[in-house]
Protein backbone atom coordinates (compact mmCIF):
# COMPACT_ATOMS: atom_id res chain seq x y z
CA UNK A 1 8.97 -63.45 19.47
CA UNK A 2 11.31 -64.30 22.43
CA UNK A 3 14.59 -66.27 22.63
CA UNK A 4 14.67 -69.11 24.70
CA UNK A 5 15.67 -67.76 28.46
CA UNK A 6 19.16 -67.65 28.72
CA UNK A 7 20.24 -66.62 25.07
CA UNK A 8 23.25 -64.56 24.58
CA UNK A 9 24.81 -62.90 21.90
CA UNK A 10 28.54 -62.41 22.14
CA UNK A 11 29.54 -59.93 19.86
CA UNK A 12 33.22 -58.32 19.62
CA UNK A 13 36.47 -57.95 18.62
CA UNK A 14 38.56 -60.60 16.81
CA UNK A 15 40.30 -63.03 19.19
CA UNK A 16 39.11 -62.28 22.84
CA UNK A 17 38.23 -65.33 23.97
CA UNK A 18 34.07 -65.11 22.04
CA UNK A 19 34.03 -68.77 20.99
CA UNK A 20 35.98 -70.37 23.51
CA UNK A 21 33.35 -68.76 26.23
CA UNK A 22 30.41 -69.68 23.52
CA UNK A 23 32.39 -73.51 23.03
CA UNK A 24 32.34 -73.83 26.82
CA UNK A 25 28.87 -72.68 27.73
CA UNK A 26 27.59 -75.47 25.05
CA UNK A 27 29.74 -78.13 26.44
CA UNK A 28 29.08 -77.36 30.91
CA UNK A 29 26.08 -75.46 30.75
CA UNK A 30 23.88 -77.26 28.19
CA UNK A 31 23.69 -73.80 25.28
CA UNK A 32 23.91 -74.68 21.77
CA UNK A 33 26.57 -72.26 20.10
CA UNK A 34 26.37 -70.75 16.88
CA UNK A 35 29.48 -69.52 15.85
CA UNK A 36 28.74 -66.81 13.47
CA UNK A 37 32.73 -66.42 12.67
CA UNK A 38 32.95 -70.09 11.76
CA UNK A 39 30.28 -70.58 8.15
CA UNK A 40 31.06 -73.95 7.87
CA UNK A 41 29.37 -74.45 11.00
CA UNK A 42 27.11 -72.75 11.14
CA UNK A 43 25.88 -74.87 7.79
CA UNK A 44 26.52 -78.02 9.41
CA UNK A 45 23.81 -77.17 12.65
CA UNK A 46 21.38 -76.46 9.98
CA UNK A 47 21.23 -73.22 10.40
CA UNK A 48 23.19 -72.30 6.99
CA UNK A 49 19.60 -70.80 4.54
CA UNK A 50 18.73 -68.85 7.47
CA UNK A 51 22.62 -67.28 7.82
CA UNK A 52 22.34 -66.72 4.43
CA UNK A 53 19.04 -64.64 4.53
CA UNK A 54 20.71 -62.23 6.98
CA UNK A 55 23.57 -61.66 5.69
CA UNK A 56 22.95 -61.15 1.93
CA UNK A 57 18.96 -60.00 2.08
CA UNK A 58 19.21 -58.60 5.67
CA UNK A 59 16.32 -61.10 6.96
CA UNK A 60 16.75 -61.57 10.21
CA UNK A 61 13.66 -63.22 10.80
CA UNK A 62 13.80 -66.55 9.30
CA UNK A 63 17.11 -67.38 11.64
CA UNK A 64 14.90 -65.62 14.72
CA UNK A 65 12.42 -68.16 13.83
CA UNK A 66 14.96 -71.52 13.93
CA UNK A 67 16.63 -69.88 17.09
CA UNK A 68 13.31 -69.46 19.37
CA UNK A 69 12.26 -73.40 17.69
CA UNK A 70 15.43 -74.65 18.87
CA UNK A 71 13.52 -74.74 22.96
CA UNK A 72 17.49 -74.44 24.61
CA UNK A 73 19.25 -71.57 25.42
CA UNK A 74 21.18 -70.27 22.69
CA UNK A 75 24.96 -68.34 22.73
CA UNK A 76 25.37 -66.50 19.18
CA UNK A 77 29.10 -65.60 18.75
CA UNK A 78 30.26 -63.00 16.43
CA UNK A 79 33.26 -61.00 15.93
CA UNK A 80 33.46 -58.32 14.42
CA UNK A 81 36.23 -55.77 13.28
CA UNK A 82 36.89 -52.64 14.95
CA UNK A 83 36.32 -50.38 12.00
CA UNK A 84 32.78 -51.42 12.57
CA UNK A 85 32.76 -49.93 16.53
């Protein structure tokens, strides 16, 4: 299973600048972003079963899966908080 070429993931910190690199990649350089700090979004793109897999059943497949369908490069942004470094 490969991403599309180009995927990122973008994981961090709180409030260093994650989405607003993941927001502009979508909007001058053609990614779709999913915005793993933002759930209400992430539900909106369609994307919310497969969030909801990983997170409460640890299933990362399914969202692999709707990721690699998705034929665009993808930027995944996620922040995370330090006491998890």
């Amino acid at each position: 299973m490969m991403l599309p070429r180009g995927s990122l993931l973008l994981a961090g910190v709180p409030a260093t600048g994650k989405s607003s690199f993941g927001n502009w990649l979508e909007e001058e350089k053609g990614y779709f972003h999913l915005d793993f700090d933002e759930e209400d979004i992430i539900q909106r793109r369609g994307f919310g079963r497969e969030q909801d897999l990983l997170w409460h059943q640890h299933q990362v497949e399914p969202l692999l899966k709707a990721v690699i369908a998705w034929h665009q490069p993808i930027v995944l942004t996620w922040g995370f908080a330090p006491h998890f470094l």
